[in-house]
Protein backbone atom coordinates (compact mmCIF):
# COMPACT_ATOMS: atom_id res chain seq x y z
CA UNK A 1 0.00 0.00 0.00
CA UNK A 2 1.72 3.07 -0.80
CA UNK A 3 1.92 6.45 1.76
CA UNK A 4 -1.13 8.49 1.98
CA UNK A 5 -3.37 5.76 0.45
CA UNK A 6 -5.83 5.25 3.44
CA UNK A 7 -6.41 8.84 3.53
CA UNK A 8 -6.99 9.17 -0.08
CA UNK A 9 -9.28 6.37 0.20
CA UNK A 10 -11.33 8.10 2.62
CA UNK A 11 -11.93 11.07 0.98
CA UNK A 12 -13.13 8.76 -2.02
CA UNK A 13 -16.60 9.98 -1.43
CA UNK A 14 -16.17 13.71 -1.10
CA UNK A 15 -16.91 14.40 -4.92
CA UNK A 16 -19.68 12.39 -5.16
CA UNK A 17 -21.18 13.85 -1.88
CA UNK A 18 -20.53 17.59 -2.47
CA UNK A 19 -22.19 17.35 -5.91
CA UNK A 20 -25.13 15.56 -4.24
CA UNK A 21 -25.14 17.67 -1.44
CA UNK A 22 -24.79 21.65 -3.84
CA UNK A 23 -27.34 20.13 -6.32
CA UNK A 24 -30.35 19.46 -4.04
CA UNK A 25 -29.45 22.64 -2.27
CA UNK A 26 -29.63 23.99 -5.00
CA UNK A 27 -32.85 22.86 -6.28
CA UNK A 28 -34.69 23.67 -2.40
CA UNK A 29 -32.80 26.97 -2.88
CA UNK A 30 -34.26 27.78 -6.20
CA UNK A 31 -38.35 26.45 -4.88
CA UNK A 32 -37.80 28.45 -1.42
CA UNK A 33 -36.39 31.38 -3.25
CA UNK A 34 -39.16 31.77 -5.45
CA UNK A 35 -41.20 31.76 -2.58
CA UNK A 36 -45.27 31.91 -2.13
CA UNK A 37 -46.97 28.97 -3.61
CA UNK A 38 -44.04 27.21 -5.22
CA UNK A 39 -42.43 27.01 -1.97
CA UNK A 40 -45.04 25.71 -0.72
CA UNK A 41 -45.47 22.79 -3.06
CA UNK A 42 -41.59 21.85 -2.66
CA UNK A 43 -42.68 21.61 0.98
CA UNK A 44 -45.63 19.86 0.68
CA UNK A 45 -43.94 17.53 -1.87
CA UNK A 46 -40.78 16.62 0.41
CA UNK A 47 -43.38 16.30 3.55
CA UNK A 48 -45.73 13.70 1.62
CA UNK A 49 -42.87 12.08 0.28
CA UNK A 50 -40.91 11.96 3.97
CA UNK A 51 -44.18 10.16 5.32
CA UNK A 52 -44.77 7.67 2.68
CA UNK A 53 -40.86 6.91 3.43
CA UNK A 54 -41.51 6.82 7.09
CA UNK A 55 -44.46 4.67 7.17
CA UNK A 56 -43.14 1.94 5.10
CA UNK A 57 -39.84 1.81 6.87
CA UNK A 58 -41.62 1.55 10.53
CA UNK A 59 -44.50 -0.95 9.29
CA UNK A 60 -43.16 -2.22 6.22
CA UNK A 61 -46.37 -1.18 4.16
CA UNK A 62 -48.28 1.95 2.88
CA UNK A 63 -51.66 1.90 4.88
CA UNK A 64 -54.21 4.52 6.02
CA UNK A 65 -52.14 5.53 8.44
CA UNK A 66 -49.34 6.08 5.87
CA UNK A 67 -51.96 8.18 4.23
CA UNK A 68 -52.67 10.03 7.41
CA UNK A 69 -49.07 10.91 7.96
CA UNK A 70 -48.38 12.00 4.46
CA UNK A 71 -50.83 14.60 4.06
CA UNK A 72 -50.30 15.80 7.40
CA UNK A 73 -47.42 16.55 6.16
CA UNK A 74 -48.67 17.85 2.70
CA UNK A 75 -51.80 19.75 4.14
CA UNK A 76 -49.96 21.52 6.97
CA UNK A 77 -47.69 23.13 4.42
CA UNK A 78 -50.71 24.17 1.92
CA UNK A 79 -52.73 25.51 4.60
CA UNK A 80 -49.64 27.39 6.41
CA UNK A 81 -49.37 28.99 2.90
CA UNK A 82 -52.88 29.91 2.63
CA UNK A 83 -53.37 30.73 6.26
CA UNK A 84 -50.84 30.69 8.68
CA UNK A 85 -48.78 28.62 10.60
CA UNK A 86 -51.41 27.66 13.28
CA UNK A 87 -53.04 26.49 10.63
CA UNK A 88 -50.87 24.37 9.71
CA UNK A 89 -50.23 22.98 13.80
CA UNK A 90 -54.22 22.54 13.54
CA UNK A 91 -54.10 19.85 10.24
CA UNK A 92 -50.98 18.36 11.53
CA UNK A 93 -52.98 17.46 14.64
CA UNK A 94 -56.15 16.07 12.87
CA UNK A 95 -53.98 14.17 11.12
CA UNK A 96 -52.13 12.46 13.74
CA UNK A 97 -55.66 11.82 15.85
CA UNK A 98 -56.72 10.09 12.84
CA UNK A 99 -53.61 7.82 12.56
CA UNK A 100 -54.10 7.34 16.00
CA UNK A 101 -57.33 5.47 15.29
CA UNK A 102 -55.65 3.72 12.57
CA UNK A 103 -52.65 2.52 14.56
CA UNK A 104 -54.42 1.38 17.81
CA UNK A 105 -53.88 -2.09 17.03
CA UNK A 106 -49.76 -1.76 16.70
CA UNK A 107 -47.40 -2.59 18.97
CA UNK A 108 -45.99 0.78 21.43
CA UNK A 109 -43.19 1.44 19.24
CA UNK A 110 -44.31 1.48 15.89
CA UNK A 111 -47.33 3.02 16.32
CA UNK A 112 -45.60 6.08 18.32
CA UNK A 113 -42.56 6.54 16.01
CA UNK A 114 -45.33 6.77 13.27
CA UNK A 115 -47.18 9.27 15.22
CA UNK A 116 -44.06 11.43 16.48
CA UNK A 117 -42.01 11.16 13.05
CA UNK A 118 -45.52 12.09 11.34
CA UNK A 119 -46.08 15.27 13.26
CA UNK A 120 -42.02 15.87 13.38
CA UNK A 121 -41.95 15.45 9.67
CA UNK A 122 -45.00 18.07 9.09
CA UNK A 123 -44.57 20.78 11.77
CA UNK A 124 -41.13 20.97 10.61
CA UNK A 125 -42.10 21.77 6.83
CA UNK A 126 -44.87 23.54 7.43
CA UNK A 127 -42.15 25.93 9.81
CA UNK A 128 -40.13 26.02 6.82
CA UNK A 129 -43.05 27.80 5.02
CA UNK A 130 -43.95 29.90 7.43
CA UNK A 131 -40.25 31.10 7.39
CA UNK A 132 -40.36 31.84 3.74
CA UNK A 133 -43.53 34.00 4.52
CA UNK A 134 -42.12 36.78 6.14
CA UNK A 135 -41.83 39.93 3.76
CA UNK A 136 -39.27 41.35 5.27
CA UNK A 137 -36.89 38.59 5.51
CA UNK A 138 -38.21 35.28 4.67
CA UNK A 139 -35.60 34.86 1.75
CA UNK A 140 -32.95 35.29 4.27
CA UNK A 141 -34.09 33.16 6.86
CA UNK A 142 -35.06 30.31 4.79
CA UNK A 143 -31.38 30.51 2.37
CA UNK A 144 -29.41 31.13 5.87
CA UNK A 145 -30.70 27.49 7.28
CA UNK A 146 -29.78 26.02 4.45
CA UNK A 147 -26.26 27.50 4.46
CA UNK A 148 -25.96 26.42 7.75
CA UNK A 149 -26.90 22.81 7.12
CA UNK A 150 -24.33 22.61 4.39
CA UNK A 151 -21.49 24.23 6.24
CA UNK A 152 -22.55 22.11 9.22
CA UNK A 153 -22.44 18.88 7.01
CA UNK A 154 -18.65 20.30 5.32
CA UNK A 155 -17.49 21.19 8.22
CA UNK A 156 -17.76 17.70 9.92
CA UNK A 157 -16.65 15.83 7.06
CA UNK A 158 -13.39 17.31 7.29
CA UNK A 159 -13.10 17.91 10.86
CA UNK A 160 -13.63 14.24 11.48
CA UNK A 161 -11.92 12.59 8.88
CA UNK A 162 -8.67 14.52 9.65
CA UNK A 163 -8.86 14.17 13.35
CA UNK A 164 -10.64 11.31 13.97
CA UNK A 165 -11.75 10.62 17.51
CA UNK A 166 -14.09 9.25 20.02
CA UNK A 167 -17.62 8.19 18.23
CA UNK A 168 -20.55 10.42 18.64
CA UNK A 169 -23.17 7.48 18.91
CA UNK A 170 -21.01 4.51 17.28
CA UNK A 171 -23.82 2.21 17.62
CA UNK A 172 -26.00 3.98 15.69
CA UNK A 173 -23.76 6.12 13.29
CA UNK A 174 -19.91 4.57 13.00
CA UNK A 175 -19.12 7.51 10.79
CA UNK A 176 -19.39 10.32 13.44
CA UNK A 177 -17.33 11.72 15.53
CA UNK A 178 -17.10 14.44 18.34
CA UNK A 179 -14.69 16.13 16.25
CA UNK A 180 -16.91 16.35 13.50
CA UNK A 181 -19.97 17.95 15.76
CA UNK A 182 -16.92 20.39 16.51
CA UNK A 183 -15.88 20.95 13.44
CA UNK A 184 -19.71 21.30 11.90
CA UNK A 185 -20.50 23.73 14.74
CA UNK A 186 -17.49 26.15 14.36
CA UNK A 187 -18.41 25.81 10.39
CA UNK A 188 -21.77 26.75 10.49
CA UNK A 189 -20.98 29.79 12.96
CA UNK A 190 -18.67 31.17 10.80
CA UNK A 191 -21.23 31.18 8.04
CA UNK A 192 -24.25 32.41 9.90
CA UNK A 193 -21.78 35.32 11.34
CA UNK A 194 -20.65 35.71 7.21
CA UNK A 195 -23.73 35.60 5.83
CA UNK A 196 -25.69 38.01 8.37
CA UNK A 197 -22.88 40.54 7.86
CA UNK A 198 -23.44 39.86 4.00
CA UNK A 199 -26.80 40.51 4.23
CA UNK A 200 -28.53 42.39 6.32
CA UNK A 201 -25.72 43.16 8.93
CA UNK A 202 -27.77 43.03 11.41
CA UNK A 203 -27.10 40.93 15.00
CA UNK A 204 -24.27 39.04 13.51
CA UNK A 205 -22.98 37.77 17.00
CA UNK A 206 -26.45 36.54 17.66
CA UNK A 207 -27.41 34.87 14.27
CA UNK A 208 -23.46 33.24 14.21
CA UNK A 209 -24.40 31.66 17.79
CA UNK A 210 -27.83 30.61 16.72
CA UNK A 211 -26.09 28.81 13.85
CA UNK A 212 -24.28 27.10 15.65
CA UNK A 213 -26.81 26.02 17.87
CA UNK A 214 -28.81 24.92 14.68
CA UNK A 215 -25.55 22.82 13.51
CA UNK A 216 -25.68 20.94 16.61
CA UNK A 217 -29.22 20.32 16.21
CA UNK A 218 -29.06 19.10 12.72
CA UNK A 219 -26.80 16.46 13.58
CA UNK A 220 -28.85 16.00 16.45
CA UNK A 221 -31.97 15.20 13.72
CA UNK A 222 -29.58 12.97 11.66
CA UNK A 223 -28.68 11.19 14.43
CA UNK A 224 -32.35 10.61 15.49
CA UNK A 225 -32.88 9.32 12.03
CA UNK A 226 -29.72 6.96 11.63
CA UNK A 227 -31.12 5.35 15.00
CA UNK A 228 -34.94 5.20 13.49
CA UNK A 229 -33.58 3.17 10.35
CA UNK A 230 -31.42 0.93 12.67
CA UNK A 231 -34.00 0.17 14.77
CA UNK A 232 -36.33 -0.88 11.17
CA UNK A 233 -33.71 -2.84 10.09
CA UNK A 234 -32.97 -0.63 7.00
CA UNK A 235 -29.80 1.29 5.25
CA UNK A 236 -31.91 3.93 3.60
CA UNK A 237 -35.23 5.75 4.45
CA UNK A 238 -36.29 4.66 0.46
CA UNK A 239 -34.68 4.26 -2.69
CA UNK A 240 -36.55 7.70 -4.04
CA UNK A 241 -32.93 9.12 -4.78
CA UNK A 242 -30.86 7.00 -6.78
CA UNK A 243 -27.32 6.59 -4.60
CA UNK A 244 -28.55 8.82 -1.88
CA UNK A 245 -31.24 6.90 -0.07
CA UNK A 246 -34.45 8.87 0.44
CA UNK A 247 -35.95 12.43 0.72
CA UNK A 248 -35.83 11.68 4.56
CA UNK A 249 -32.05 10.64 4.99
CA UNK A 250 -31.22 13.54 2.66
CA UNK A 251 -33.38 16.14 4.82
CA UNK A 252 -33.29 14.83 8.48
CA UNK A 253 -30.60 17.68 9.35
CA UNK A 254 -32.46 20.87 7.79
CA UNK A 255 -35.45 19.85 9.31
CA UNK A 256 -34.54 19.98 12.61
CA UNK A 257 -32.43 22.87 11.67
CA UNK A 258 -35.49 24.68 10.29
CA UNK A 259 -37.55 24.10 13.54
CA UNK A 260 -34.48 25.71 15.68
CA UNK A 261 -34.68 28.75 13.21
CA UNK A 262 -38.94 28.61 13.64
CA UNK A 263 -38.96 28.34 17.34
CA UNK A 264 -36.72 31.84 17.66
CA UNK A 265 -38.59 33.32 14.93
CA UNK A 266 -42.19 32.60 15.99
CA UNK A 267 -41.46 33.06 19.23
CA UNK A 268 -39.91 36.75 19.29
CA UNK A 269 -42.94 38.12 17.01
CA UNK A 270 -39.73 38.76 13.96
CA UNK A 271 -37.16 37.49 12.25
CA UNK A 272 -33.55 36.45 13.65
CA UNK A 273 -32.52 39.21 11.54
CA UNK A 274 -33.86 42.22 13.18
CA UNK A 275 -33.66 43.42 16.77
């Protein structure tokens, strides 16, 4: 084996990834950024495809209370658009009551990972809309989380495949490290401190906290999901992406990332943005 090879070999994947990674980025970028309905069809789309992927992997079949989860999913994000985001909370929670009828008869755990991935999967999207909303900054907010997810996802790449380390859950997720939740976390503040200076140049010390905050998070949500697929006995959330698993494994992080973003956001009245 000549010098260097084992590193070489396990950067392998880094071209393949980042392209992966910058082109659906890219094409959420481009459906948030156009905003209004469009954005809210992207949403919708990725929630009813997250819950189709999420019913099949916990019961191994697409049943009514597949259907239930999807369109909470797919509703919540519709009527967040044509409401507002309590709207959306309301659906979601029909929803769920209704696939809590239709799961009574499964065992504990399937039946509440179906109910708490189903409501995780569409509060979280329909959040994402009611980011975009804002007409002050909804652009911002909505491109920023994204940013951050990317960065955090770069950032621990690197950081862990150069230094290595203790496991962050090895039983769950071989791959990751503490040094890569480091590295992810000083990544994504630098870019939420960038871009907020970039932008609007407001409350960069807050925002570049926040982001990092959201980059722990995110990994947080991917670890949450890497433990949900080892527990169902399966590599990939679906097959809906060829060589990158499923809508799910591809959007575990921003999800929770969005929710972090949501939470401030709804919460304060206004945007991270603005004081």
């Amino acid at each position: 084996m000549t010098p260097g090879a084992p590193k070489a070999r396990s950067f392998a994947d880094l071209r393949a990834r980042t392209l992966a990674g910058v082109a659906m980025a890219a094409l959420a970028a481009l459906a948030l950024g156009l905003g209004g309905w469009v954005a809210a069809i992207f949403a919708a789309a990725c929630a009813g495809a997250m819950g189709w992927e999420l019913r099949r992997m916990l019961a191994g079949r697409f049943d009514g209370a597949g259907w239930a989860i999807a369109g909470a999913g797919v509703a919540a994000s519709l009527a967040t658009q044509g409401a507002f985001f309590r709207s959306g909370l309301a659906v979601t929670a029909a929803c769920l009551i209704a696939a809590l009828i239709l799961t009574r008869a499964e065992r504990g755990w399937t039946r509440a990972a179906t109910l708490i991935g189903g409501g995780y999967v569409a509060v979280a999207c329909a959040a994402m809309v009611g980011l975009r909303d804002d007409p002050l900054y909804g652009w911002e907010a909505v491109l920023w989380v994204i940013l951050v997810v990317v960065a955090t996802d770069i950032g621990a790449y690197f950081a862990g495949r150069i230094i290595g380390g203790p496991k962050l859950w090895p039983r769950v997720s071989p791959s990751k490290t503490w040094a890569g939740l480091g590295g992810g976390m000083a990544a994504a503040t630098a870019v939420g401190a960038i871009f907020s200076s970039a932008t609007t140049g407001t409350l960069i010390h807050e925002v570049a906290v926040v982001s990092g905050v959201m980059a722990a998070v995110s990994q947080g949500g991917d670890l949450a999901e890497s433990a949900l697929k080892r527990r169902a006995g399966v590599k990939d959330s679906s097959n809906l992406i060829p060589g990158h698993g499923g809508v799910l494994d591809r959007m575990d992080g921003l999800m929770a990332a969005v929710l972090v973003a949501a939470v401030i956001t709804f919460l304060r009245g206004k945007s991270v943005f603005i004081w």
